[in-house]
N, C-alpha and C. Protein backbone atom coordinates (compact mmCIF):
# COMPACT_ATOMS: atom_id res chain seq x y z
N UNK A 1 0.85 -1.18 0.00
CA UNK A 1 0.00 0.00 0.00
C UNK A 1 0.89 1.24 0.00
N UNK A 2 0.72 2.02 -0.91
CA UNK A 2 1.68 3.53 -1.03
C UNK A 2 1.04 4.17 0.21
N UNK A 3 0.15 4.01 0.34
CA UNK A 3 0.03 5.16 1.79
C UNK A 3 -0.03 4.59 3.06
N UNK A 4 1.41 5.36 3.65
CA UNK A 4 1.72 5.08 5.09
C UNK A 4 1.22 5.55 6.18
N UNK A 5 0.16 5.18 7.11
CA UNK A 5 -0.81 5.81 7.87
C UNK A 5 0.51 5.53 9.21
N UNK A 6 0.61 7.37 9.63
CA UNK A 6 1.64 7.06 11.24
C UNK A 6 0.91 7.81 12.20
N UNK A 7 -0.10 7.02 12.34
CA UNK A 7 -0.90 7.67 13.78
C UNK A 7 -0.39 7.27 15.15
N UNK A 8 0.32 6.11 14.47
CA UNK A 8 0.93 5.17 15.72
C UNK A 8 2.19 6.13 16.21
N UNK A 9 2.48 6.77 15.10
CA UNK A 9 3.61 7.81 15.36
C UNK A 9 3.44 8.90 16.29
N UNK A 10 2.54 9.59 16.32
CA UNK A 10 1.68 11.02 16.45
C UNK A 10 1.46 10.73 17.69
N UNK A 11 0.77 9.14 18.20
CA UNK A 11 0.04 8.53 19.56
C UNK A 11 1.02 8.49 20.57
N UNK A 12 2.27 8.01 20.06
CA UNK A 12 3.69 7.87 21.01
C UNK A 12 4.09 8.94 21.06
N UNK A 13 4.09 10.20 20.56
CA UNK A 13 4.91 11.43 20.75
C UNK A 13 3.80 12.46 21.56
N UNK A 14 2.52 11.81 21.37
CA UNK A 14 1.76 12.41 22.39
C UNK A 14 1.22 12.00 23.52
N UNK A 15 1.99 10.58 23.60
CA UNK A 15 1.69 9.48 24.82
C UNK A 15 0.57 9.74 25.65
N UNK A 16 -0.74 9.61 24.14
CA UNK A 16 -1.70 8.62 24.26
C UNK A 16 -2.14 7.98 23.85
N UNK A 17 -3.35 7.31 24.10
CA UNK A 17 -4.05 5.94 23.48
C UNK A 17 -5.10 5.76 22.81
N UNK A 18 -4.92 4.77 21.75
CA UNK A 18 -6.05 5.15 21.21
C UNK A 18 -7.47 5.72 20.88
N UNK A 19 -7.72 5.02 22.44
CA UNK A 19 -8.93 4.71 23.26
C UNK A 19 -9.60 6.44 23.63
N UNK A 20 -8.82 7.21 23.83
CA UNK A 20 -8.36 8.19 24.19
C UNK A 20 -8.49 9.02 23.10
N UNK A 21 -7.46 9.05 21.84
CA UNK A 21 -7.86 9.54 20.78
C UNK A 21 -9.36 9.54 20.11
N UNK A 22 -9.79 7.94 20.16
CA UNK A 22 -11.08 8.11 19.29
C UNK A 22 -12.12 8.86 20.02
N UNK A 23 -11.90 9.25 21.54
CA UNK A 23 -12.99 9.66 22.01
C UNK A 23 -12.77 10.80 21.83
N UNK A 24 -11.78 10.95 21.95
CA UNK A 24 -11.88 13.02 21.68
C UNK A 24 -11.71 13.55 20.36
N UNK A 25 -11.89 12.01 18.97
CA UNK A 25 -12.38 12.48 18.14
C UNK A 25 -13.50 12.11 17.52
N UNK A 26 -14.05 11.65 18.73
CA UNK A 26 -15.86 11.49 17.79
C UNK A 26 -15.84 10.30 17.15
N UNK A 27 -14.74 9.14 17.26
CA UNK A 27 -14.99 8.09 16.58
C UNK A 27 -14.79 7.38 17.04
N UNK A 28 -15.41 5.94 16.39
CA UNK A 28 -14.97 4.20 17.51
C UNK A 28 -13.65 3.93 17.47
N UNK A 29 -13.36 3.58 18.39
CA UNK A 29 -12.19 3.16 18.60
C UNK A 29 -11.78 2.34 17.09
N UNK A 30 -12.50 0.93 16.90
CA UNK A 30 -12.40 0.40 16.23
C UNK A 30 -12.49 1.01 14.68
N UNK A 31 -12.98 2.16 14.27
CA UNK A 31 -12.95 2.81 13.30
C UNK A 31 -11.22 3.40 13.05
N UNK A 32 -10.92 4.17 14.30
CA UNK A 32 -9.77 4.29 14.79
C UNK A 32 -8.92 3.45 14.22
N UNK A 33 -8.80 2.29 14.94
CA UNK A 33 -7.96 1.48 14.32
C UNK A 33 -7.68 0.62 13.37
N UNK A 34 -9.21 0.44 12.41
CA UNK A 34 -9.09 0.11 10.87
C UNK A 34 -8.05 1.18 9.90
N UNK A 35 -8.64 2.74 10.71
CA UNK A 35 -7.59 3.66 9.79
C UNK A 35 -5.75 3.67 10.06
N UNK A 36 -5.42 3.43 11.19
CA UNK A 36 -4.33 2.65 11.95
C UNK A 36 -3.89 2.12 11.37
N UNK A 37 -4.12 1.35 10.96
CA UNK A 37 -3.44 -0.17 10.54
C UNK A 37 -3.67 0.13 8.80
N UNK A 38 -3.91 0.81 8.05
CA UNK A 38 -3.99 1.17 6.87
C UNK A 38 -5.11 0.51 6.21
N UNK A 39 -6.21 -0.14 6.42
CA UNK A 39 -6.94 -0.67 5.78
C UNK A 39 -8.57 0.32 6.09
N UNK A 40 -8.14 1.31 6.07
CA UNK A 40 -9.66 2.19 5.53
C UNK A 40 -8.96 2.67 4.24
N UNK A 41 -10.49 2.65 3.99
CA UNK A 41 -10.49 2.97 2.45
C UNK A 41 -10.41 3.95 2.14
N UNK A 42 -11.07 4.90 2.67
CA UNK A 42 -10.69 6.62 3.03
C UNK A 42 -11.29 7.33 4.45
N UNK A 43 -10.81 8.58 4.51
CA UNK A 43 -11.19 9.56 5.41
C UNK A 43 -11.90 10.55 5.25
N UNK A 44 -13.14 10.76 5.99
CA UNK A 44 -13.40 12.09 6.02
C UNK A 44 -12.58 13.32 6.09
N UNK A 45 -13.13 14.70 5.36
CA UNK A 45 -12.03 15.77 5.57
C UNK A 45 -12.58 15.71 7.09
N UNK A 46 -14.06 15.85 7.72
CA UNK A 46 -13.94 16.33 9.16
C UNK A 46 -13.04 15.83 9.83
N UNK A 47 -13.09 14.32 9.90
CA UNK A 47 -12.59 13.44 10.83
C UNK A 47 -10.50 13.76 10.84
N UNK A 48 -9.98 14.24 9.36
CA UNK A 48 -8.83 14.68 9.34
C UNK A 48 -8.46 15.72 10.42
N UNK A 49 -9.97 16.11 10.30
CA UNK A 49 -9.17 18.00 10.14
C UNK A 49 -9.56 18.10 12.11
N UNK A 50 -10.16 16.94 12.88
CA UNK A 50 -10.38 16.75 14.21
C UNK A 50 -9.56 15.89 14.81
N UNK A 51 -8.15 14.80 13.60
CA UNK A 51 -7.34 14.28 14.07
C UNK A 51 -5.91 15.12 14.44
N UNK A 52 -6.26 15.75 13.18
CA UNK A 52 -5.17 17.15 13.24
C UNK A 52 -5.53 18.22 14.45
N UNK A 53 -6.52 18.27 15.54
CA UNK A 53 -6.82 19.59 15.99
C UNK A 53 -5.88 19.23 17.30
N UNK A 54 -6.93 17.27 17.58
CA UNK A 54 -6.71 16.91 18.95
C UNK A 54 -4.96 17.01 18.75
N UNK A 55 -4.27 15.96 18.12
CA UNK A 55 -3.19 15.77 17.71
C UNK A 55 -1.83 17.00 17.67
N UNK A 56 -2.44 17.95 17.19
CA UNK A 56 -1.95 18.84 17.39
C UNK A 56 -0.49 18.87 15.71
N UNK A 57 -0.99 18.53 14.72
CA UNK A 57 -0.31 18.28 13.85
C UNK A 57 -1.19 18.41 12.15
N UNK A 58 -0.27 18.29 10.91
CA UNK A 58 -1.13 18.38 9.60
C UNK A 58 -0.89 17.18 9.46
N UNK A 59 -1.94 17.28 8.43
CA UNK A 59 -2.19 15.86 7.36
C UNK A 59 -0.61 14.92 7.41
N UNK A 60 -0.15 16.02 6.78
CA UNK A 60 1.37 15.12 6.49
C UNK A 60 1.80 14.94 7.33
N UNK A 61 1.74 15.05 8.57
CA UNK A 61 2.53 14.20 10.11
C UNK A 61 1.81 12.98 10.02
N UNK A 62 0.48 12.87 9.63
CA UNK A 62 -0.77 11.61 9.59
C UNK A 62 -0.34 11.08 8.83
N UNK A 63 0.26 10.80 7.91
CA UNK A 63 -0.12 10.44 5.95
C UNK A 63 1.21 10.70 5.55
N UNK A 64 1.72 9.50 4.50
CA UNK A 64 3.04 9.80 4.21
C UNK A 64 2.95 8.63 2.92
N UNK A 65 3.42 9.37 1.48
CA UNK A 65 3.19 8.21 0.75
C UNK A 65 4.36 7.63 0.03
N UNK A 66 4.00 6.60 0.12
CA UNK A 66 5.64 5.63 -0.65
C UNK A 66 5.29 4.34 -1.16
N UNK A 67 6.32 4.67 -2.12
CA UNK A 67 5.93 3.75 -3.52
C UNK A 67 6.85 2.54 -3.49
N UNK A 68 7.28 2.07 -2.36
CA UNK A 68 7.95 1.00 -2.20
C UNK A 68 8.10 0.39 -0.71
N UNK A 69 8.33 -0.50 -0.41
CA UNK A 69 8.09 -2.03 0.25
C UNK A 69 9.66 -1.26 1.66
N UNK A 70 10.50 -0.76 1.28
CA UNK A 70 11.50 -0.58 1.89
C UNK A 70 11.10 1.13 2.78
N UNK A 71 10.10 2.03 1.91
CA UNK A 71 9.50 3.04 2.84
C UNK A 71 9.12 2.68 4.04
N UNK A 72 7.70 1.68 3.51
CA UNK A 72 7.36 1.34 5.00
C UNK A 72 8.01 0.45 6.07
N UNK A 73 8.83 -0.14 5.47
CA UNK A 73 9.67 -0.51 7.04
C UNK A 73 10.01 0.14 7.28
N UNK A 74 10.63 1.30 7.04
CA UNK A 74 11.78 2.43 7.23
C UNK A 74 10.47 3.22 8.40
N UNK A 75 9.40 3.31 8.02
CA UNK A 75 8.55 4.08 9.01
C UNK A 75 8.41 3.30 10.26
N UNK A 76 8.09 1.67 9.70
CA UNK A 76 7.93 1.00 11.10
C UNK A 76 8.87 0.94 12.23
N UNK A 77 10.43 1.09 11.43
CA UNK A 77 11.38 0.90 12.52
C UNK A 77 11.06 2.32 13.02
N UNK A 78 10.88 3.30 12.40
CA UNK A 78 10.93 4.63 12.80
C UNK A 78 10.42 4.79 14.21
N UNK A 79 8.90 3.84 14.04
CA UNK A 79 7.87 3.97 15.43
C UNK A 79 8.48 3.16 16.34
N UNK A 80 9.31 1.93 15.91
CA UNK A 80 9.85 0.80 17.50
C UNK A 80 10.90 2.10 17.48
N UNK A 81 11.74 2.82 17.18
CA UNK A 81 12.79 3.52 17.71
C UNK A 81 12.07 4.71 18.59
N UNK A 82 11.39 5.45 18.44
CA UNK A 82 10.16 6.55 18.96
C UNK A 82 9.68 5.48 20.26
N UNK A 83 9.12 4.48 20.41
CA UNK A 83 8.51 4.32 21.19
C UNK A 83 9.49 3.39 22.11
N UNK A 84 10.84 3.05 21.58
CA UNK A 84 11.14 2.52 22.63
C UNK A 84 12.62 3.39 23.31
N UNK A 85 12.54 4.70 23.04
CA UNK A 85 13.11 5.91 23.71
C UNK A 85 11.68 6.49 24.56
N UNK A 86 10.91 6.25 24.40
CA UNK A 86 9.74 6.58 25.54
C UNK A 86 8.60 7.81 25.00
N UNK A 87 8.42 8.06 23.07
CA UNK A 87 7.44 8.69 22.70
C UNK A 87 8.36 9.93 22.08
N UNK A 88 9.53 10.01 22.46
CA UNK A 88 10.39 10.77 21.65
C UNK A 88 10.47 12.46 22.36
């Protein structure tokens, strides 16, 4: 998938939880974390523009796109290095 969803990124540097996020943005958790894990199909602009408010960040801190197999690991290690210095 070219588009790299790093909420997981955003969650550790703002050390909180999901659970947490979806409520203070109006959505299920589990909605939450279909978009997480990259398998929503798309986003609302609201729901962006209320991930960006709580979050405290743009689109492109959320959303990052790459056209190859070696991006997204490069992001995943990104998040075990972020989260295991303690959220950065």
């Amino acid at each position: 998938m070219p588009i790299v969803v790093n909420v997981d990124v955003m969650l550790a540097r703002r050390k909180m939880r999901l659970n947490e996020l979806a409520d203070r943005v109006g959505i299920t958790a589990q909605n939450l974390s279909v978009l997480k894990t990259g398998r929503a199909r798309a986003i609302r602009f609201s729901t962006l523009e209320k991930l960006c408010e709580v979050l405290d960040c743009q689109p492109g801190d959320l959303f990052a796109f790459e056209n190859s197999v070696v991006g997204a690991e490069a992001a995943e290690n990104s998040l075990e290095k972020l989260v295991a210095r303690g959220g950065g």
